[in-house]
N, C-alpha and C. Protein backbone atom coordinates (compact mmCIF):
# COMPACT_ATOMS: atom_id res chain seq x y z
N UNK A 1 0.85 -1.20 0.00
CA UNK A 1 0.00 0.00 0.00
C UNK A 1 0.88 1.24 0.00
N UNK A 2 0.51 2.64 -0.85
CA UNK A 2 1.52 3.72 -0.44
C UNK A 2 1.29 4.04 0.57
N UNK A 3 2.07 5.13 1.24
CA UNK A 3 2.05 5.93 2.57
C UNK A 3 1.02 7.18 2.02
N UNK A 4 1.00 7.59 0.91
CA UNK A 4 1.00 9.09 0.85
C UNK A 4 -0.12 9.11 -0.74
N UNK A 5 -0.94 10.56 -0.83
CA UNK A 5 -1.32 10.76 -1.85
C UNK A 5 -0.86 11.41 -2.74
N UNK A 6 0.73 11.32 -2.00
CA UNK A 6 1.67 11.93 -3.04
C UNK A 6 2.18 10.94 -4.02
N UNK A 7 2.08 10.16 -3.52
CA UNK A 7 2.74 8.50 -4.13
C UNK A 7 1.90 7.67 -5.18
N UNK A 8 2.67 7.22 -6.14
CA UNK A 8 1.75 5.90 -6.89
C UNK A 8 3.40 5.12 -7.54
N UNK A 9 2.34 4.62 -8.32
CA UNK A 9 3.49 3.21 -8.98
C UNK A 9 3.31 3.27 -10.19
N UNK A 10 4.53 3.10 -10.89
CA UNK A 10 4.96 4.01 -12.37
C UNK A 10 4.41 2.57 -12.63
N UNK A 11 5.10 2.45 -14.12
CA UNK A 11 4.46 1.65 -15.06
C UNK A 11 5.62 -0.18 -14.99
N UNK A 12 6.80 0.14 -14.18
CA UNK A 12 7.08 -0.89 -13.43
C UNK A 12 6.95 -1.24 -12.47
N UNK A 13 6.00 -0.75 -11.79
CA UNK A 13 5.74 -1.53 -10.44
C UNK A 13 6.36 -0.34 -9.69
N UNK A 14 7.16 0.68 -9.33
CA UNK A 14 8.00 1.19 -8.36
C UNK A 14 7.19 2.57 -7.99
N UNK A 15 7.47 2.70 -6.73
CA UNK A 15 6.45 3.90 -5.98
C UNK A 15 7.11 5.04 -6.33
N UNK A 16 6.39 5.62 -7.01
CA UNK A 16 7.48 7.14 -6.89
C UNK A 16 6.52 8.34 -6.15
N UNK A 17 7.21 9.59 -6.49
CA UNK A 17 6.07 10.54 -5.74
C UNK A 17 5.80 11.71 -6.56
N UNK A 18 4.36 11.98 -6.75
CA UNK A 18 4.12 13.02 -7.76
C UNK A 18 4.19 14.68 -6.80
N UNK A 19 4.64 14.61 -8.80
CA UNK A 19 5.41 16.36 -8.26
C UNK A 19 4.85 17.32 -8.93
N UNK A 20 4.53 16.44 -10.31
CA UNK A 20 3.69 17.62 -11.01
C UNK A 20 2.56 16.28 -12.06
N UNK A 21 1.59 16.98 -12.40
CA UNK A 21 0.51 16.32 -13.07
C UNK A 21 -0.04 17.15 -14.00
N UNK A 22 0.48 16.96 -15.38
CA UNK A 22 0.09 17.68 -16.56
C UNK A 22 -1.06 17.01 -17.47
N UNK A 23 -2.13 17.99 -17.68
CA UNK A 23 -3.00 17.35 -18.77
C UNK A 23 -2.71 16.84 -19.86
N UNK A 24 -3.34 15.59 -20.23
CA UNK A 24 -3.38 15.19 -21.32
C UNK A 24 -4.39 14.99 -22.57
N UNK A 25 -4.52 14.47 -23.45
CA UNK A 25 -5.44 14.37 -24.25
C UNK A 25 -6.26 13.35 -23.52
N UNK A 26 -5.81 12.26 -23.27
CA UNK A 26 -6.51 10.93 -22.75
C UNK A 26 -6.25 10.41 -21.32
N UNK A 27 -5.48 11.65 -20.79
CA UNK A 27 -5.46 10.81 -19.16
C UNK A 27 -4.14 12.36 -18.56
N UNK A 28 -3.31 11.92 -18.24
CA UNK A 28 -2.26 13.04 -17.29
C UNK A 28 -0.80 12.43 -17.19
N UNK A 29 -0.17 13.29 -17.84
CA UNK A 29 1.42 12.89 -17.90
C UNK A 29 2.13 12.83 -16.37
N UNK A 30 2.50 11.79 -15.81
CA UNK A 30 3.48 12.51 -13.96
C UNK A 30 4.92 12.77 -14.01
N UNK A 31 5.06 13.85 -13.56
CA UNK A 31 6.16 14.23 -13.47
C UNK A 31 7.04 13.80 -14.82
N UNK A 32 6.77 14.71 -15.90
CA UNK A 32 6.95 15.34 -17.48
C UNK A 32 7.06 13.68 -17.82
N UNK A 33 7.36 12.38 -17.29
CA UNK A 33 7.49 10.90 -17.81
C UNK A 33 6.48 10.16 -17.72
N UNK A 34 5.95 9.70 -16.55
CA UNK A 34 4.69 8.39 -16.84
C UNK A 34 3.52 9.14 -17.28
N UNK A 35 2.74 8.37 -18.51
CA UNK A 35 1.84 8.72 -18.60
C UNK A 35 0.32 7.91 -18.08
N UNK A 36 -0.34 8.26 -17.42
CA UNK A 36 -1.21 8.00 -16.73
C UNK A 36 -2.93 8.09 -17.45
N UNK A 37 -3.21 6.96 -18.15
CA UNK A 37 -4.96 7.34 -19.31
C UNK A 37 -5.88 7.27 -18.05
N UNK A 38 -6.88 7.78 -18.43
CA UNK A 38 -8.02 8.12 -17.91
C UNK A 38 -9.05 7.47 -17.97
N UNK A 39 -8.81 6.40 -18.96
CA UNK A 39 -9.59 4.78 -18.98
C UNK A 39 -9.74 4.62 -17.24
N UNK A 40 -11.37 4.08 -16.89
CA UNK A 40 -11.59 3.39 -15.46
C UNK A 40 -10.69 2.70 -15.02
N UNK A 41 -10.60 1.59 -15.98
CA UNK A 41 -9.37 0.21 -15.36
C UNK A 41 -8.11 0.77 -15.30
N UNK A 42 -7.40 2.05 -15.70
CA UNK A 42 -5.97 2.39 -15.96
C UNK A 42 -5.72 1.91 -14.59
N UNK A 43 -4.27 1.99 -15.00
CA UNK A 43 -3.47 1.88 -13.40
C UNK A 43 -2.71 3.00 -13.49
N UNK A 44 -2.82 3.39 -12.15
CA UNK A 44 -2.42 4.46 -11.48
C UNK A 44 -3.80 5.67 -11.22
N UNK A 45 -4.67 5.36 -12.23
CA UNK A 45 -5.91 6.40 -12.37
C UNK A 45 -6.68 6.81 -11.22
N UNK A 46 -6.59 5.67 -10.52
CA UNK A 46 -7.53 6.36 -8.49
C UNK A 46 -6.38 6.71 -7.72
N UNK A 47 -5.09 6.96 -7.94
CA UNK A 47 -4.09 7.79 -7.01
C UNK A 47 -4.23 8.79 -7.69
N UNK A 48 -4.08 8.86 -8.90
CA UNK A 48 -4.33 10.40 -10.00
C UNK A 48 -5.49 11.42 -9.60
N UNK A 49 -6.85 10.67 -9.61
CA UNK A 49 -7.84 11.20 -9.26
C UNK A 49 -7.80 11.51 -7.28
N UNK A 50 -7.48 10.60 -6.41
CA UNK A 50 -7.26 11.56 -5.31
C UNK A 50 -6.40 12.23 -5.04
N UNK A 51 -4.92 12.05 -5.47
CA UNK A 51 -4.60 13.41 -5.57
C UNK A 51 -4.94 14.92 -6.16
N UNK A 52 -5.55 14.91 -7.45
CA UNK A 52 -6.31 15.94 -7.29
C UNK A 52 -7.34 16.14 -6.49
N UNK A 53 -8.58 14.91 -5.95
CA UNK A 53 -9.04 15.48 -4.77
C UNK A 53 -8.92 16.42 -3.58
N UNK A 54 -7.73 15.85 -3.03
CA UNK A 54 -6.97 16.34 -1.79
C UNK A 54 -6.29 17.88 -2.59
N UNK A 55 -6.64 18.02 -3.58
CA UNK A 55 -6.09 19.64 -4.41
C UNK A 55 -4.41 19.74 -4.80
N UNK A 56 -4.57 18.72 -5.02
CA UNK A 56 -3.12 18.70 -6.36
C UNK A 56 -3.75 19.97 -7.45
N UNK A 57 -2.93 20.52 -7.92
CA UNK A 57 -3.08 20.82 -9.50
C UNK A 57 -2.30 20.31 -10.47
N UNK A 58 -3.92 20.17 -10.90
CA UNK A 58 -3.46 19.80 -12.62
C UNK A 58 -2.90 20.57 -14.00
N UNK A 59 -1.35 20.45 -14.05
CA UNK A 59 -1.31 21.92 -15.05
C UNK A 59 -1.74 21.50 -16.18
N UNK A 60 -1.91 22.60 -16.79
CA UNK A 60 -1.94 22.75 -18.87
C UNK A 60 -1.28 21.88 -19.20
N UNK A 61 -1.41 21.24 -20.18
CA UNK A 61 -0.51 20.42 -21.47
C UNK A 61 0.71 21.13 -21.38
N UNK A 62 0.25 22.14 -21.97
CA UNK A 62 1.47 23.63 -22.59
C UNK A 62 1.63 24.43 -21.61
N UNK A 63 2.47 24.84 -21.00
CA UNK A 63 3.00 26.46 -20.93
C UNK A 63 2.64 27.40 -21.88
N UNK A 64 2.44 28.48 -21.25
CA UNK A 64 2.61 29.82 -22.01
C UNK A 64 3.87 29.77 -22.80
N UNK A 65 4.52 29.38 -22.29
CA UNK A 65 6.18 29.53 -22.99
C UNK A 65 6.29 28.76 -23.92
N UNK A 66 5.63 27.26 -24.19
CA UNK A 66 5.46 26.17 -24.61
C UNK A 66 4.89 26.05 -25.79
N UNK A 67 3.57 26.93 -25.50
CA UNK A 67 2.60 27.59 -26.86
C UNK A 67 3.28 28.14 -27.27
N UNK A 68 3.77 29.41 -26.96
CA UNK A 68 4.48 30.55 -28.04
C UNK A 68 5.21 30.03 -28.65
N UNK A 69 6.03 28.98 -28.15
CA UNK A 69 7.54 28.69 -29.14
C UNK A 69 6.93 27.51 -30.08
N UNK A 70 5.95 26.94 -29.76
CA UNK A 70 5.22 26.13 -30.53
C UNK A 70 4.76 26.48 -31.57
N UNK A 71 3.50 28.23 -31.22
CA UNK A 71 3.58 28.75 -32.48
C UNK A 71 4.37 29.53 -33.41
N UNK A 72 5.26 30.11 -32.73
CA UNK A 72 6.34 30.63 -33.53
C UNK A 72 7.24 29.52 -34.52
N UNK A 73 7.34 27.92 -34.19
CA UNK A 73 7.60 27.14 -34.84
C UNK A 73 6.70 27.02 -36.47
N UNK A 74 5.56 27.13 -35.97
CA UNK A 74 4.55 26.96 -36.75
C UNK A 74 4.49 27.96 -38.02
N UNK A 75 4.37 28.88 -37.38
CA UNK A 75 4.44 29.74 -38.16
C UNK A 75 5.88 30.10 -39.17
N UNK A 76 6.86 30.00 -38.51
CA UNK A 76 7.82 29.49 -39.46
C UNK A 76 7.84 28.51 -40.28
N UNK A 77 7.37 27.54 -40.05
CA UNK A 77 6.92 26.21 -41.07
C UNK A 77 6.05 26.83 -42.11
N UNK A 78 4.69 27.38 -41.63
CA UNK A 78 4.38 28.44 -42.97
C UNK A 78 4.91 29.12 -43.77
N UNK A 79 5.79 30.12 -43.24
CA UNK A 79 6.43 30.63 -44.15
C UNK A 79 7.57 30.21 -45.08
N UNK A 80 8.01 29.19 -44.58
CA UNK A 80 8.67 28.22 -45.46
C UNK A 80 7.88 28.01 -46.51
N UNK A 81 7.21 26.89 -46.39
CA UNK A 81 5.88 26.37 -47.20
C UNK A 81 6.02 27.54 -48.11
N UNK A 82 5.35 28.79 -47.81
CA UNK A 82 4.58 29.77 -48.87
C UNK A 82 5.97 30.28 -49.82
N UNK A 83 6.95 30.37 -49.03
CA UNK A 83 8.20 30.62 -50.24
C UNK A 83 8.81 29.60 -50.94
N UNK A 84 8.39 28.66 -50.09
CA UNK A 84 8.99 27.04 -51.40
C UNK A 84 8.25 26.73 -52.39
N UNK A 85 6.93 27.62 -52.24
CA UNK A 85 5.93 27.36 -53.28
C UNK A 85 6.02 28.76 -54.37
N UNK A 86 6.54 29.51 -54.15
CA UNK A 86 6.41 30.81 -54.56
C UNK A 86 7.16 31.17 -56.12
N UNK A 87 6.43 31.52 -57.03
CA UNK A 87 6.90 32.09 -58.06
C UNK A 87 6.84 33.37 -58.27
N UNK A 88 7.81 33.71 -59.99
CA UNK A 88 7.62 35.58 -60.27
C UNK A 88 7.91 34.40 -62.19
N UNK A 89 6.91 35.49 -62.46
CA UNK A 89 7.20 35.63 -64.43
C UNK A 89 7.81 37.14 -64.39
N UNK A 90 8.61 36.61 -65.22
CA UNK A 90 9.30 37.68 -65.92
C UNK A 90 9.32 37.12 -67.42
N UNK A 91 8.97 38.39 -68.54
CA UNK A 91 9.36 38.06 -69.51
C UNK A 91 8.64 36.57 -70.00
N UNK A 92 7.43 36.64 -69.47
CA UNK A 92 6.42 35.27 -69.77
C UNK A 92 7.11 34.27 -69.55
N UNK A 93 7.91 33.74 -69.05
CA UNK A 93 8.60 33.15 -68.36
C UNK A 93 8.43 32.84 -66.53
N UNK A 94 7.90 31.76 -66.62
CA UNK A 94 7.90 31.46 -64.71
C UNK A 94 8.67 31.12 -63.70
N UNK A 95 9.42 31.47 -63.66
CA UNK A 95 10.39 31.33 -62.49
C UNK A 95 10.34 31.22 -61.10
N UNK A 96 10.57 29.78 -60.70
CA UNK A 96 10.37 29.39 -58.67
C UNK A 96 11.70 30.64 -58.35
N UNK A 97 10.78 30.81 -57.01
CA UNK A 97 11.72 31.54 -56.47
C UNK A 97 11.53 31.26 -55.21
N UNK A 98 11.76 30.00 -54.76
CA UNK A 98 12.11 29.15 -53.43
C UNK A 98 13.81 29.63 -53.30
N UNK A 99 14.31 29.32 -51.78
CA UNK A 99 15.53 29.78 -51.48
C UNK A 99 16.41 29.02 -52.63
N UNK A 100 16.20 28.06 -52.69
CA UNK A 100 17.03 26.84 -53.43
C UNK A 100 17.40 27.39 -55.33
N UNK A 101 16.38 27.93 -55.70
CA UNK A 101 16.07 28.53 -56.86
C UNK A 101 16.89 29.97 -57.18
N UNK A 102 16.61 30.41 -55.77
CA UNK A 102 17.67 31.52 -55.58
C UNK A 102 19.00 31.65 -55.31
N UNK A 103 19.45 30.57 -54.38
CA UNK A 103 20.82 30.35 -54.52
C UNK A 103 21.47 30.19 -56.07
N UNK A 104 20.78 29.11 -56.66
CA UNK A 104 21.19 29.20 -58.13
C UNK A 104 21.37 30.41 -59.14
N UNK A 105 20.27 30.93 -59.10
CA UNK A 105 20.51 32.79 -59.70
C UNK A 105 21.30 33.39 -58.95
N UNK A 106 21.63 33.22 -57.93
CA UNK A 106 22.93 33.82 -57.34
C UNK A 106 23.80 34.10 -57.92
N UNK A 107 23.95 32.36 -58.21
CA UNK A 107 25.45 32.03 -58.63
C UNK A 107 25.63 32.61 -59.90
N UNK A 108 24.45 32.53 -61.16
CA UNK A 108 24.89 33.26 -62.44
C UNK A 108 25.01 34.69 -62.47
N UNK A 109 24.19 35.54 -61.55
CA UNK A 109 24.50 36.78 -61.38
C UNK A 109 25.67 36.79 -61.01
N UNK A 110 26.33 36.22 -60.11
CA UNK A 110 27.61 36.51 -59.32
C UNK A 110 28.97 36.32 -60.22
N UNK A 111 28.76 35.42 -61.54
CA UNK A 111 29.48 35.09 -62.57
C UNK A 111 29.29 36.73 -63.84
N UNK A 112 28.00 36.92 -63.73
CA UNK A 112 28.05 37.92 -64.58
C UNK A 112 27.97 39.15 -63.86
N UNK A 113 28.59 39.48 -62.54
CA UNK A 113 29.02 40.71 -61.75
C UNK A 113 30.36 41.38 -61.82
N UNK A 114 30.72 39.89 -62.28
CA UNK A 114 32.24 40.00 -62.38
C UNK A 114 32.66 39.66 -64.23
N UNK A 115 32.11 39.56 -65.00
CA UNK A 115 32.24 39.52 -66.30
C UNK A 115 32.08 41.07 -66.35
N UNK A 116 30.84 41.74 -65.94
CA UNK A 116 30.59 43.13 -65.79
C UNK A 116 31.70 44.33 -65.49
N UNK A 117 32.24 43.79 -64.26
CA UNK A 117 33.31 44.72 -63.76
C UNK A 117 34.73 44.58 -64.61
N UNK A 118 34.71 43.07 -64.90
CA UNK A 118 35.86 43.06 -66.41
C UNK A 118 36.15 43.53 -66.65
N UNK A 119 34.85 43.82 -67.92
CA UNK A 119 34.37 44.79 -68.78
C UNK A 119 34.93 46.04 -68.56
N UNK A 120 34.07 46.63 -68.12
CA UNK A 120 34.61 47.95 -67.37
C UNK A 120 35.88 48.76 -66.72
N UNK A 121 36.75 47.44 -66.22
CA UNK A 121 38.56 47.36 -65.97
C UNK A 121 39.09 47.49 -67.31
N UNK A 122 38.69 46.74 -67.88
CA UNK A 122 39.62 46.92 -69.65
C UNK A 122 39.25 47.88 -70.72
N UNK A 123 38.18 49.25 -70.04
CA UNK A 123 37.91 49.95 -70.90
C UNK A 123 36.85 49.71 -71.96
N UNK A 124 35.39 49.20 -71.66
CA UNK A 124 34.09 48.92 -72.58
C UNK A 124 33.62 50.06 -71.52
N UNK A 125 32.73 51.01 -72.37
CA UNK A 125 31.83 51.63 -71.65
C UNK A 125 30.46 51.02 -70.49
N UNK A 126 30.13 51.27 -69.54
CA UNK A 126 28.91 50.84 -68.81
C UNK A 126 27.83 50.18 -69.84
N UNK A 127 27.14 51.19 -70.56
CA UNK A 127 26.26 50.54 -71.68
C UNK A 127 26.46 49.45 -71.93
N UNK A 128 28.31 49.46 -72.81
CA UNK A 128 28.36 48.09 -73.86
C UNK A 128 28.70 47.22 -72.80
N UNK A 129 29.37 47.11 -71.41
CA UNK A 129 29.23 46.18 -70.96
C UNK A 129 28.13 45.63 -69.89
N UNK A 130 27.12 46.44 -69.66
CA UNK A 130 26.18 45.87 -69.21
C UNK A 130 25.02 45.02 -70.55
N UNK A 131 25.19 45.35 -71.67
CA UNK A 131 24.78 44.96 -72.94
C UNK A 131 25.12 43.34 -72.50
N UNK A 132 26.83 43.32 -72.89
CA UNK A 132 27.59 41.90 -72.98
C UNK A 132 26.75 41.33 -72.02
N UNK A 133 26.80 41.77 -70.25
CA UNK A 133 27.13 41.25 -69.28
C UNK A 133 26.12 40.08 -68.91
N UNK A 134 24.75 40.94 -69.21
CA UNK A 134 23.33 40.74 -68.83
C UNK A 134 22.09 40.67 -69.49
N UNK A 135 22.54 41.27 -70.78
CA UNK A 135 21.30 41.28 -72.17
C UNK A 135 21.67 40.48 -73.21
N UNK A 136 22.94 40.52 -73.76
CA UNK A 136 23.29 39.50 -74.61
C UNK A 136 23.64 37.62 -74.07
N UNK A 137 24.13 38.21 -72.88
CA UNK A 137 24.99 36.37 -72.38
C UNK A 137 23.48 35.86 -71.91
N UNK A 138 23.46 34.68 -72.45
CA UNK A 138 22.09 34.19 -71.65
C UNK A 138 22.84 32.49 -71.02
N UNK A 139 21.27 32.21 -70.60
CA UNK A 139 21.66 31.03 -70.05
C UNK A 139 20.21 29.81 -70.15
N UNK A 140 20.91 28.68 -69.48
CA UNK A 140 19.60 27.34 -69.79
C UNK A 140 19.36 27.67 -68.70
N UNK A 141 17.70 27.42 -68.61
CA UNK A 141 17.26 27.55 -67.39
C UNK A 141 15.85 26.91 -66.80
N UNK A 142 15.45 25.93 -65.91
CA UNK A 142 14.58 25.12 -65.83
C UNK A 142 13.28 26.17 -65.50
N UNK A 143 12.22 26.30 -66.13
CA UNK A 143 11.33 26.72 -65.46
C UNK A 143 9.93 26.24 -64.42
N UNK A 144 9.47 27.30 -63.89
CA UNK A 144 8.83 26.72 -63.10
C UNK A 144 7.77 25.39 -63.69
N UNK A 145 7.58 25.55 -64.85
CA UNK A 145 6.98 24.78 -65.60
C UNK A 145 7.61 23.96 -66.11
N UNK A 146 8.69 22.93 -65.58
CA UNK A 146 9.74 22.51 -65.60
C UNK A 146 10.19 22.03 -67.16
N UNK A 147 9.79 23.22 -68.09
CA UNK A 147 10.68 22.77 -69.49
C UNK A 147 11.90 23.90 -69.44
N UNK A 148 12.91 23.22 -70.11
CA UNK A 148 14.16 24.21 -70.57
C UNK A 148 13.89 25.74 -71.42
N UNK A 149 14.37 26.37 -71.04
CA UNK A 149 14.42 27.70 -71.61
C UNK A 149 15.88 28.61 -71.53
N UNK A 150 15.98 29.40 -72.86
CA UNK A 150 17.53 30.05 -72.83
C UNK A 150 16.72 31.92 -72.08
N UNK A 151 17.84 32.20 -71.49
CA UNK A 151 16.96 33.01 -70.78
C UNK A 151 18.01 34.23 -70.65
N UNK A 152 18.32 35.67 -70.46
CA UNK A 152 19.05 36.26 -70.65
C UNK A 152 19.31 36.57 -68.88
N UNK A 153 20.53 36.94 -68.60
CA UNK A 153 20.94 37.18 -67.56
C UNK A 153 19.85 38.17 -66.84
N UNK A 154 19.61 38.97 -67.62
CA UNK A 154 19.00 39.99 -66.56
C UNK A 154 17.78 39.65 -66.33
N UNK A 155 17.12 38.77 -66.90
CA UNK A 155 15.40 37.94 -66.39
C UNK A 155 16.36 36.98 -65.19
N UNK A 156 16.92 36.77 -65.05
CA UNK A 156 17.39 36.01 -63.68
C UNK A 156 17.73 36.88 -62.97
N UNK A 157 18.41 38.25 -62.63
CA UNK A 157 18.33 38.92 -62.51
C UNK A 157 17.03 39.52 -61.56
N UNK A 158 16.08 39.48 -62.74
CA UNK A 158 14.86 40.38 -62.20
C UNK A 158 13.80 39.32 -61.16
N UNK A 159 14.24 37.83 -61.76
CA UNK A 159 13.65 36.94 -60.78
C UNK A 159 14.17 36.90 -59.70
N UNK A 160 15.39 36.98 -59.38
CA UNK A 160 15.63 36.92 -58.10
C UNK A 160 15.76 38.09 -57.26
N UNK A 161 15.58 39.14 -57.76
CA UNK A 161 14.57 40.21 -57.11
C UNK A 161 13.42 40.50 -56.89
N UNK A 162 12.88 39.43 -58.00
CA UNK A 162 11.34 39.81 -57.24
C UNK A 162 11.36 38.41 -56.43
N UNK A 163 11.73 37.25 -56.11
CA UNK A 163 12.35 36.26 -54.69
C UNK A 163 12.62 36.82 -53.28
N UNK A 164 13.89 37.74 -53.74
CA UNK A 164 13.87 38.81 -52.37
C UNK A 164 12.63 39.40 -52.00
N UNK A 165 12.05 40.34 -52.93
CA UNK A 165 11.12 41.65 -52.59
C UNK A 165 10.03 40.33 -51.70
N UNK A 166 9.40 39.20 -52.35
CA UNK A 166 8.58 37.95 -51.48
C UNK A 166 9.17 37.50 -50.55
N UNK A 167 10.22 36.81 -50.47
CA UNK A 167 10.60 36.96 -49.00
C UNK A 167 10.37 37.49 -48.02
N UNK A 168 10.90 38.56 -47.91
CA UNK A 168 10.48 40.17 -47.45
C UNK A 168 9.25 40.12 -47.15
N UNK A 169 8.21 40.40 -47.88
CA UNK A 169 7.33 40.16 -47.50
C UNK A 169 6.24 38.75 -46.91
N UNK A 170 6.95 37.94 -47.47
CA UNK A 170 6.48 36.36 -46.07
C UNK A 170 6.89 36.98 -44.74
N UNK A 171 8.31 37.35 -45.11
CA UNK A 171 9.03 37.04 -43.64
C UNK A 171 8.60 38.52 -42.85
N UNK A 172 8.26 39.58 -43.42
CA UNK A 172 8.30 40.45 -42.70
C UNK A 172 6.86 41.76 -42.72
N UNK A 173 6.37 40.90 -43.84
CA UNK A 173 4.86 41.72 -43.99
C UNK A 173 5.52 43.04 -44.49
N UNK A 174 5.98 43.42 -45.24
CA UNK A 174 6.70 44.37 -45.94
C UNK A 174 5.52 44.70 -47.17
């Protein structure tokens, strides 16, 4: 028999002593490990129930602290979601502009930033080498509609600015 209505017997047989008793969906978690159902026949369920008699409390599932970071999880998971799904047309052309999509336009902008500045070191005017850099050099490029397309630097370019400008606004209501 226990001593106490502080006491019951976990799920091997051994007496322990409750310290805290959190709600559950189907019965009460003890002390953040055994879980305790609310089925008649459970075991442990008439030490559960008189200890709250005798005025144990029963906390929340959650914390305040517990929820928030729960939904702030959540809500980050959304906004993932809505930018992994997210496109921009440019130039009748559909272009994903998920992070992954964007790293890639990165990289060809970042190739033709520096073809650009070349340019410009060896004496081509701004014009003719933003011409070369970004209007003439093109590239293959999968679209969102996943057929191949040759596509000029600066529609990658403009897609992955309008990627940022959405971002921005998922992430920041901008």
């Amino acid at each position: 028999m226990l001593h106490s209505l502080k006491q019951m017997q976990d799920y091997k047989g051994q007496t322990m002593e409750i310290k805290t008793i959190k709600l559950q969906e189907n019965g009460w978690k003890i002390n953040g490990v055994t879980f305790i159902s609310n089925i008649e026949k459970a075991k442990g369920r008439k030490e559960v129930l008189a200890w709250i008699k005798k005025g144990g409390i029963v906390e929340a599932q959650y914390s305040t602290k517990e929820l928030t970071e729960q939904t702030k999880q959540k809500n980050k998971e959304n906004k993932d979601l809505l930018i992994s799904q997210s496109t921009a047309e440019v130039h009748t052309i559909l272009y994903d502009i998920d992070e992954k999509s964007m790293d890639r336009m990165n990289r060809i902008v970042s190739l033709a930033n520096a073809e650009y500045n070349y340019r410009v070191s060896v004496g081509e005017t701004l014009a003719s080498a933003y011409e070369a850099s970004y209007k003439t050099q093109t590239v293959d490029w999968t679209g969102a509609d996943d057929k191949p397309h040759k596509v000029m630097v600066e529609s990658i370019v403009q897609a992955l600015r309008a990627g940022m400008i959405n971002m921005g606004e998922i992430w920041h209501g901008n």
